[in-house]
C-alpha atoms as a PDB file:
ATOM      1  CA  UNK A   1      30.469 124.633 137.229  1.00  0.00           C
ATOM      2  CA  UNK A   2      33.851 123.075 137.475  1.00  0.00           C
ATOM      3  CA  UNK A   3      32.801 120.193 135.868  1.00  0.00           C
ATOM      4  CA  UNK A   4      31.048 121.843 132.942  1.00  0.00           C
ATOM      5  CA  UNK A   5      33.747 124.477 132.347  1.00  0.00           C
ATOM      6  CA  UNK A   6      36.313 120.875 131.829  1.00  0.00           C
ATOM      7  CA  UNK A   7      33.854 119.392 129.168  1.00  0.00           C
ATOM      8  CA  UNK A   8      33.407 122.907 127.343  1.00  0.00           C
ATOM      9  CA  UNK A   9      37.417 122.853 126.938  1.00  0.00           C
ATOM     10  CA  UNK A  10      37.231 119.880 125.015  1.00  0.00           C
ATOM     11  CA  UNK A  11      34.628 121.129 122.870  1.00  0.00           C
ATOM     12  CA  UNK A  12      31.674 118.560 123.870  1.00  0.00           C
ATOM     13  CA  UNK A  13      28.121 118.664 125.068  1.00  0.00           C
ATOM     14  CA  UNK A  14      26.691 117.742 128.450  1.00  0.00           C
ATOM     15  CA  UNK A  15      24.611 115.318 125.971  1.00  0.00           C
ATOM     16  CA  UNK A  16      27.638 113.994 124.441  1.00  0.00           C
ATOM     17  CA  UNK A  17      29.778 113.598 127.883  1.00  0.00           C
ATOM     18  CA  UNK A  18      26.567 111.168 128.846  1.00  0.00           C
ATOM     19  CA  UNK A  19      26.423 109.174 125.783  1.00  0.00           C
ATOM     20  CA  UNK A  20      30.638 108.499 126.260  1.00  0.00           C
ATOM     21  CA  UNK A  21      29.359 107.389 129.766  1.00  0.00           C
ATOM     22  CA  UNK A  22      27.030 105.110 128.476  1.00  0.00           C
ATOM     23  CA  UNK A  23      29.435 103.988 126.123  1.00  0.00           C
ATOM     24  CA  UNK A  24      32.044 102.817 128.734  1.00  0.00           C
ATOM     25  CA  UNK A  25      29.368 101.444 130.810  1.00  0.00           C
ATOM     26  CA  UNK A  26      27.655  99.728 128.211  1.00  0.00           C
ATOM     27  CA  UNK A  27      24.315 100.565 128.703  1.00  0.00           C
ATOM     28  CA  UNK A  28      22.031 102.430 126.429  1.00  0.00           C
ATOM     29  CA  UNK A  29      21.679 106.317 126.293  1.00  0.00           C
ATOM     30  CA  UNK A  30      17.875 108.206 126.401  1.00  0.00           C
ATOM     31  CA  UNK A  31      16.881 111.567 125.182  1.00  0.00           C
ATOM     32  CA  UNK A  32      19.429 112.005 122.897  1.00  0.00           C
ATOM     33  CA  UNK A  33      20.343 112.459 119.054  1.00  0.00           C
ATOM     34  CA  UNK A  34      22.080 109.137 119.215  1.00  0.00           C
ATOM     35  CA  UNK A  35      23.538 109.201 115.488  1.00  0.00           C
ATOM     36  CA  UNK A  36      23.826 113.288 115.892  1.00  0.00           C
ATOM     37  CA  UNK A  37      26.027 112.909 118.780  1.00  0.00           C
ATOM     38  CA  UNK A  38      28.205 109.539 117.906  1.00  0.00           C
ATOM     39  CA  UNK A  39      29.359 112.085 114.506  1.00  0.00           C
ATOM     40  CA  UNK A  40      29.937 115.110 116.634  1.00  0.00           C
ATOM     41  CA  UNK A  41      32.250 113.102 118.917  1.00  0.00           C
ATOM     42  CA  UNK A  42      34.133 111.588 116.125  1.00  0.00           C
ATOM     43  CA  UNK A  43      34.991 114.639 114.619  1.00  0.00           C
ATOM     44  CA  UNK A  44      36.739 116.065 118.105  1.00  0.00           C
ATOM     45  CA  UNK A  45      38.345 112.612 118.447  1.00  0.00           C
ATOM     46  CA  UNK A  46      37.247 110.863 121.125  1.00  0.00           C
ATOM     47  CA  UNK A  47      35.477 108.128 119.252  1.00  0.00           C
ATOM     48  CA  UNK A  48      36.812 106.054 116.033  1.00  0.00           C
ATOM     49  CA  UNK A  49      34.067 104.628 113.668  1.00  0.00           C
ATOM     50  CA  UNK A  50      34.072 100.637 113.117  1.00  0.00           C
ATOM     51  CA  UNK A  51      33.313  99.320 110.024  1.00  0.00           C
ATOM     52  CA  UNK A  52      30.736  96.867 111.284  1.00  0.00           C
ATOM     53  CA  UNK A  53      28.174  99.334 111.133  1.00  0.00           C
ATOM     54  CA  UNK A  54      26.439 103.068 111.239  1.00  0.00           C
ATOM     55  CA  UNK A  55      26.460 103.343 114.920  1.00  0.00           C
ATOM     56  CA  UNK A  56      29.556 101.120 115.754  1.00  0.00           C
ATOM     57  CA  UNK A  57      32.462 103.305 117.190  1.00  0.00           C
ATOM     58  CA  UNK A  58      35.090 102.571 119.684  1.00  0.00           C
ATOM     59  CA  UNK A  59      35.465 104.509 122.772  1.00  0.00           C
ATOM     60  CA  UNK A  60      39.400 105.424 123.405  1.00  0.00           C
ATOM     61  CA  UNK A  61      42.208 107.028 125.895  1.00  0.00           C
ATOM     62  CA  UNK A  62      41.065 110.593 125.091  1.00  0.00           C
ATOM     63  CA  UNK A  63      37.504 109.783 126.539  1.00  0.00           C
ATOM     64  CA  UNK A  64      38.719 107.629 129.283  1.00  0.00           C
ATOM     65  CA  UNK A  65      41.170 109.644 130.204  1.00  0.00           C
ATOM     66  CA  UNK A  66      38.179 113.455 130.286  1.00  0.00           C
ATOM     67  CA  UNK A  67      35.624 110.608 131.796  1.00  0.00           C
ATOM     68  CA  UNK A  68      38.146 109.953 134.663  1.00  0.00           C
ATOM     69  CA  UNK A  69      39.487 113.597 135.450  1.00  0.00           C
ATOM     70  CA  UNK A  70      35.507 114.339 135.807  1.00  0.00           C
ATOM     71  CA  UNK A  71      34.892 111.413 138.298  1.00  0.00           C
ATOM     72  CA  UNK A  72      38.215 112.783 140.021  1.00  0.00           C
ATOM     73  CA  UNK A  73      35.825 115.730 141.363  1.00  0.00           C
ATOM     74  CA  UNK A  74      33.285 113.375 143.063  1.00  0.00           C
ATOM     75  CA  UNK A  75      35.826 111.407 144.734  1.00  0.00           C
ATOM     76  CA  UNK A  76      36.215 112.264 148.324  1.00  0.00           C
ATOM     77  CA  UNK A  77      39.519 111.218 150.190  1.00  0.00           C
ATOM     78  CA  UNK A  78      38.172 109.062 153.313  1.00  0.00           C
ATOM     79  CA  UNK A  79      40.802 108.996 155.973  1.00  0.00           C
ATOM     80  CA  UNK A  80      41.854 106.189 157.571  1.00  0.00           C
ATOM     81  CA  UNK A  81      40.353 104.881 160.864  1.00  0.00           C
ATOM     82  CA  UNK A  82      43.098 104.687 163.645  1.00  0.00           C
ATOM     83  CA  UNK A  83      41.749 100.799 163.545  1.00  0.00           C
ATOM     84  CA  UNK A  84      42.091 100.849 159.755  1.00  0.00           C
ATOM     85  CA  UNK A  85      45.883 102.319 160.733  1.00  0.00           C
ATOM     86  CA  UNK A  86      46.799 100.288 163.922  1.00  0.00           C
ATOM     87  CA  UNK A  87      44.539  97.175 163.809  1.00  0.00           C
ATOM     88  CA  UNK A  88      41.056  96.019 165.727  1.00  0.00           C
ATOM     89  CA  UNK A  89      43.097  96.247 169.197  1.00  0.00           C
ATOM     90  CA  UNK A  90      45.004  99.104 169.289  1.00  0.00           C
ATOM     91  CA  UNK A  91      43.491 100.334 172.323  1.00  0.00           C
ATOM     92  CA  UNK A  92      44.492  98.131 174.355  1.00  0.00           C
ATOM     93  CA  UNK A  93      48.070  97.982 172.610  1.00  0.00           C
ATOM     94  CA  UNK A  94      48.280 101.967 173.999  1.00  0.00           C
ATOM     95  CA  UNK A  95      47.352 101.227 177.519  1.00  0.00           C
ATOM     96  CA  UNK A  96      50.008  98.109 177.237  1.00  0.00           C
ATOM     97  CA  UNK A  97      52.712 100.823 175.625  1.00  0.00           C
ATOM     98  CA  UNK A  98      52.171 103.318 178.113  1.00  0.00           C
ATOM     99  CA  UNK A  99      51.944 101.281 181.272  1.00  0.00           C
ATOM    100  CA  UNK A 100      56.136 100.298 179.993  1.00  0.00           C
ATOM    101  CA  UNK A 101      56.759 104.342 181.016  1.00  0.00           C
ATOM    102  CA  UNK A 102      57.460 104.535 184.709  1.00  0.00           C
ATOM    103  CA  UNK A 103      54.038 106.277 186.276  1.00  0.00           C
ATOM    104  CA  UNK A 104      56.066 109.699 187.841  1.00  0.00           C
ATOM    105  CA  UNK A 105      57.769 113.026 186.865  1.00  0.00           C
ATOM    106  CA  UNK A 106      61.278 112.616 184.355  1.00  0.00           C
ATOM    107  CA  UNK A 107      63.387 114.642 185.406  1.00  0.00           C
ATOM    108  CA  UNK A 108      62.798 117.082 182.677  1.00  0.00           C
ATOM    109  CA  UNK A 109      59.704 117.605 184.589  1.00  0.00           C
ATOM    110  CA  UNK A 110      57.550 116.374 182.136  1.00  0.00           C
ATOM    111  CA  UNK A 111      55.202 113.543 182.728  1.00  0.00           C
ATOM    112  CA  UNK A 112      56.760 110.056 181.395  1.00  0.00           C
ATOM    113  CA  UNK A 113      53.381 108.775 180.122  1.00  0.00           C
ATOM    114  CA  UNK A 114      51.644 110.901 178.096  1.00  0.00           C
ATOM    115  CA  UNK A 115      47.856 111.235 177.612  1.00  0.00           C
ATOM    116  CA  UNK A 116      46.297 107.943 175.238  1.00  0.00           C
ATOM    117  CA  UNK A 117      44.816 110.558 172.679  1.00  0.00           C
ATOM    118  CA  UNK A 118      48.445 112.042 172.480  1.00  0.00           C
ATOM    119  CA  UNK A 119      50.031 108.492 171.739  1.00  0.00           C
ATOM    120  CA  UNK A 120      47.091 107.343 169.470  1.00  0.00           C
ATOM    121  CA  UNK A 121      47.705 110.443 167.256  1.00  0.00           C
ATOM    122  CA  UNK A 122      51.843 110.040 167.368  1.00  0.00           C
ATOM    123  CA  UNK A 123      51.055 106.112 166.795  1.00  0.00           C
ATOM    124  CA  UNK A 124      48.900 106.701 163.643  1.00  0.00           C
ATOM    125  CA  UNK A 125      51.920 108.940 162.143  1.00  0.00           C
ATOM    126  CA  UNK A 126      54.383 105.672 163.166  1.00  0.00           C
ATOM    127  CA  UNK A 127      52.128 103.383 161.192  1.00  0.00           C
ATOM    128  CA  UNK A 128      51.779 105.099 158.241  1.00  0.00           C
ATOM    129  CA  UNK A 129      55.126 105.798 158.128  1.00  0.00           C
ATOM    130  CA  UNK A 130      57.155 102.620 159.664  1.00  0.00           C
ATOM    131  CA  UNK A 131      56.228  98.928 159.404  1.00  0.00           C
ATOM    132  CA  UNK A 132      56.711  97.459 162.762  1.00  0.00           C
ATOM    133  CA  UNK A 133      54.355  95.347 164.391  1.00  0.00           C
ATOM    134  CA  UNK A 134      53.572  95.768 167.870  1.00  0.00           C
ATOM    135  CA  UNK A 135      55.276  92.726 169.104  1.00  0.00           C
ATOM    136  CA  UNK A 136      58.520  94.828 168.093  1.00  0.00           C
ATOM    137  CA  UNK A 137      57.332  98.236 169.297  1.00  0.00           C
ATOM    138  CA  UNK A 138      56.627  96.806 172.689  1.00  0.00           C
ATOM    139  CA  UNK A 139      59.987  94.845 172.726  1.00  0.00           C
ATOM    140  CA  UNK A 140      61.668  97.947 171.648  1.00  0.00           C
ATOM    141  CA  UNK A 141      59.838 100.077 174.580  1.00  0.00           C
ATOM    142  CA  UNK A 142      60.976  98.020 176.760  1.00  0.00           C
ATOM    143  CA  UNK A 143      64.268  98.009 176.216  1.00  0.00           C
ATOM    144  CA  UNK A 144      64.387 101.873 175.804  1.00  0.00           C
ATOM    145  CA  UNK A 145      62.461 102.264 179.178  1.00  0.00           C
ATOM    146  CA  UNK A 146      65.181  99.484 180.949  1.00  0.00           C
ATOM    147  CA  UNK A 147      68.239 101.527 179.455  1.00  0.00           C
ATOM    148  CA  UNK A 148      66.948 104.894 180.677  1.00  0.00           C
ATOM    149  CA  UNK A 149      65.865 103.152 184.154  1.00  0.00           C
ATOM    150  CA  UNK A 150      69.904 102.552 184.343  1.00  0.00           C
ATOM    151  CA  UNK A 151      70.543 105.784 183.982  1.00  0.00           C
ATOM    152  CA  UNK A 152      68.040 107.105 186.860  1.00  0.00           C
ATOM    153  CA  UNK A 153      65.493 108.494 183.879  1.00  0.00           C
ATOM    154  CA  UNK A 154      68.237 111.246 182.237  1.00  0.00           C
ATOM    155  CA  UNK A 155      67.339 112.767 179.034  1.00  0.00           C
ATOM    156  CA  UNK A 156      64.681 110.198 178.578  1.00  0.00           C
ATOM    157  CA  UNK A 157      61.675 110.701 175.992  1.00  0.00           C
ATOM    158  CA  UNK A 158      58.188 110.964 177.483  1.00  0.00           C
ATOM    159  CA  UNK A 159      55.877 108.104 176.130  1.00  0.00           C
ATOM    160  CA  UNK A 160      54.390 110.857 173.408  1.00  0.00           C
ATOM    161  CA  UNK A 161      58.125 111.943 172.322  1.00  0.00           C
ATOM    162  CA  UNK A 162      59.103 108.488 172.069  1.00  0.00           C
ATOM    163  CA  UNK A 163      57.269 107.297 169.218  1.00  0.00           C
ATOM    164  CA  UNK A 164      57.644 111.099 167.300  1.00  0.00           C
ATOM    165  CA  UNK A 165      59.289 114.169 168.398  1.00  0.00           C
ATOM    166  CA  UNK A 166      59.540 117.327 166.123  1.00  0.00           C
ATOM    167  CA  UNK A 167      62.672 119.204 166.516  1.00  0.00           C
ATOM    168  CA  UNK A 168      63.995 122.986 167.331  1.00  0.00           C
ATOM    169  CA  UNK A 169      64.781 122.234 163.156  1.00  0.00           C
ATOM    170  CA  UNK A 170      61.286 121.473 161.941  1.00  0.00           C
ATOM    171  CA  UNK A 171      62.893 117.795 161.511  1.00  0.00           C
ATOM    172  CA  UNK A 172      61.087 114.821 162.834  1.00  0.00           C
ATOM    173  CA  UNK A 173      62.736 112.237 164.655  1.00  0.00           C
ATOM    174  CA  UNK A 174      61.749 109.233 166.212  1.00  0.00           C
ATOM    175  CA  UNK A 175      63.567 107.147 168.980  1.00  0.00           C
ATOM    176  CA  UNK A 176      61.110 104.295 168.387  1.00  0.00           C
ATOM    177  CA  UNK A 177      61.411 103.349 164.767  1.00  0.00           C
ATOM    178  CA  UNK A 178      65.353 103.190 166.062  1.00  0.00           C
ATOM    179  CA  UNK A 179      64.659 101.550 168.697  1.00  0.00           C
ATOM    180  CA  UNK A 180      62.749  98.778 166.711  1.00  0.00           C
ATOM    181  CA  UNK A 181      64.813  98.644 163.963  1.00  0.00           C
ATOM    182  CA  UNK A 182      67.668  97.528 166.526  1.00  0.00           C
ATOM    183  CA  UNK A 183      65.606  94.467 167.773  1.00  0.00           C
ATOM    184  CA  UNK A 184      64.464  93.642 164.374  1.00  0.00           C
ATOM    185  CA  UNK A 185      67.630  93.482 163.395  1.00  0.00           C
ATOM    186  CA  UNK A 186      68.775  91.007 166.082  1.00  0.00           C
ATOM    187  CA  UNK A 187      69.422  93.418 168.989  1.00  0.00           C
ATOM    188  CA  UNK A 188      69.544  91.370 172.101  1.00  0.00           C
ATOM    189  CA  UNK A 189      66.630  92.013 174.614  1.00  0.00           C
ATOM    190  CA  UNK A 190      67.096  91.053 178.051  1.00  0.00           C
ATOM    191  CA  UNK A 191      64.369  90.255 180.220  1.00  0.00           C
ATOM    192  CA  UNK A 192      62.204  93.517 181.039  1.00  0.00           C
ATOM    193  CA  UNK A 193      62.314  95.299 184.409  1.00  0.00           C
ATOM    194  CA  UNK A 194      59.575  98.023 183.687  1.00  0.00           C
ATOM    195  CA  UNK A 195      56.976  99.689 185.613  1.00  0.00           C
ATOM    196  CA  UNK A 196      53.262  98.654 184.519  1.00  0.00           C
ATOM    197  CA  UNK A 197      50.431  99.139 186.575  1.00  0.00           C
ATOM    198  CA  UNK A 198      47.493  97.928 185.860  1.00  0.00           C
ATOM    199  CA  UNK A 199      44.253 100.233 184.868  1.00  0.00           C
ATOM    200  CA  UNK A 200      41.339 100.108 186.952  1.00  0.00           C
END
């Protein structure tokens, strides 16, 4: 109803809304009043008559612009694959990511590698949002996980929390984006000394 409610505002037919259709898609209309209709659309304006000959008109931005609002309501918004997001291996690129984490309690308590559903949903908000590539998220892990192994695991981010962490605030922060920006930048990485175990 939608739909018919927006062409009865501009003062058209159903019959008429087809034959500008047809018009922009170049093929012929059936069942109609052809010459009725091609008059009744010029009058409301979204047609202008050619001087070539009786049924010559051109279709312009008033019709294009009510055919496209009414295509707008049969478009449906497909959302993006986490593969479409974070490439044909991602899955693998999580296990890599969290196997960086050491594999025991922080001493928050909490565990320092979070649950791969957790990460693919925090990693699907990075992408969309941040640029990196996963050379330089992985490179940027690491060196987070080697500073915080320095400091005997103090105030460091779970795996999850790393990549996005919503604040007391409402704000959202993330320790990785900084992290790679650093080494993107130039930040010097020394050579790893991470946990990683493998997965059986």
């Amino acid at each position: 109803m939608q739909i018919f409610n927006l062409i009865s505002l501009q003062d058209i037919t159903p019959n008429q809304f087809y034959l500008l259709y047809c018009m922009r898609e170049n093929v012929q209309s059936m069942g109609i009043n052809l010459h009725q209709e091609l008059r009744a659309l010029e009058v409301t304006g979204f047609i202008t008559k050619l001087p070539q000959g009786p049924t010559d008109y051109a279709f312009n931005e008033k019709a294009d612009l009510l055919l496209s609002e009414v295509e707008s309501y049969f478009k449906v918004q497909k959302k993006k694959t986490s593969t479409a997001i974070m490439g044909a291996d991602f899955t693998e690129k999580l296990v890599q990511y969290n196997e960086l984490f050491p594999k025991m309690k922080l001493p928050s308590g909490k565990l320092a590698r979070a649950a791969e559903r957790n990460l693919e949903t925090n990693f699907k908000w990075f992408f969309e949002n941040y640029k990196y590539s996963w050379d330089i998220i992985l490179k940027a892990t690491a060196t987070y996980v080697d500073e915080y192994e320095r400091r005997n695991w103090n105030f460091m981010r779970t795996s999850m929390y790393f990549i996005k962490k919503q604040e007391k605030d409402h704000s959202i922060t993330s320790d990785l984006a900084d992290y790679c920006a650093m080494i993107q930048s130039g930040g010097s990485v020394d050579t790893p000394n991470h946990f990683s175990d493998k997965v059986v």
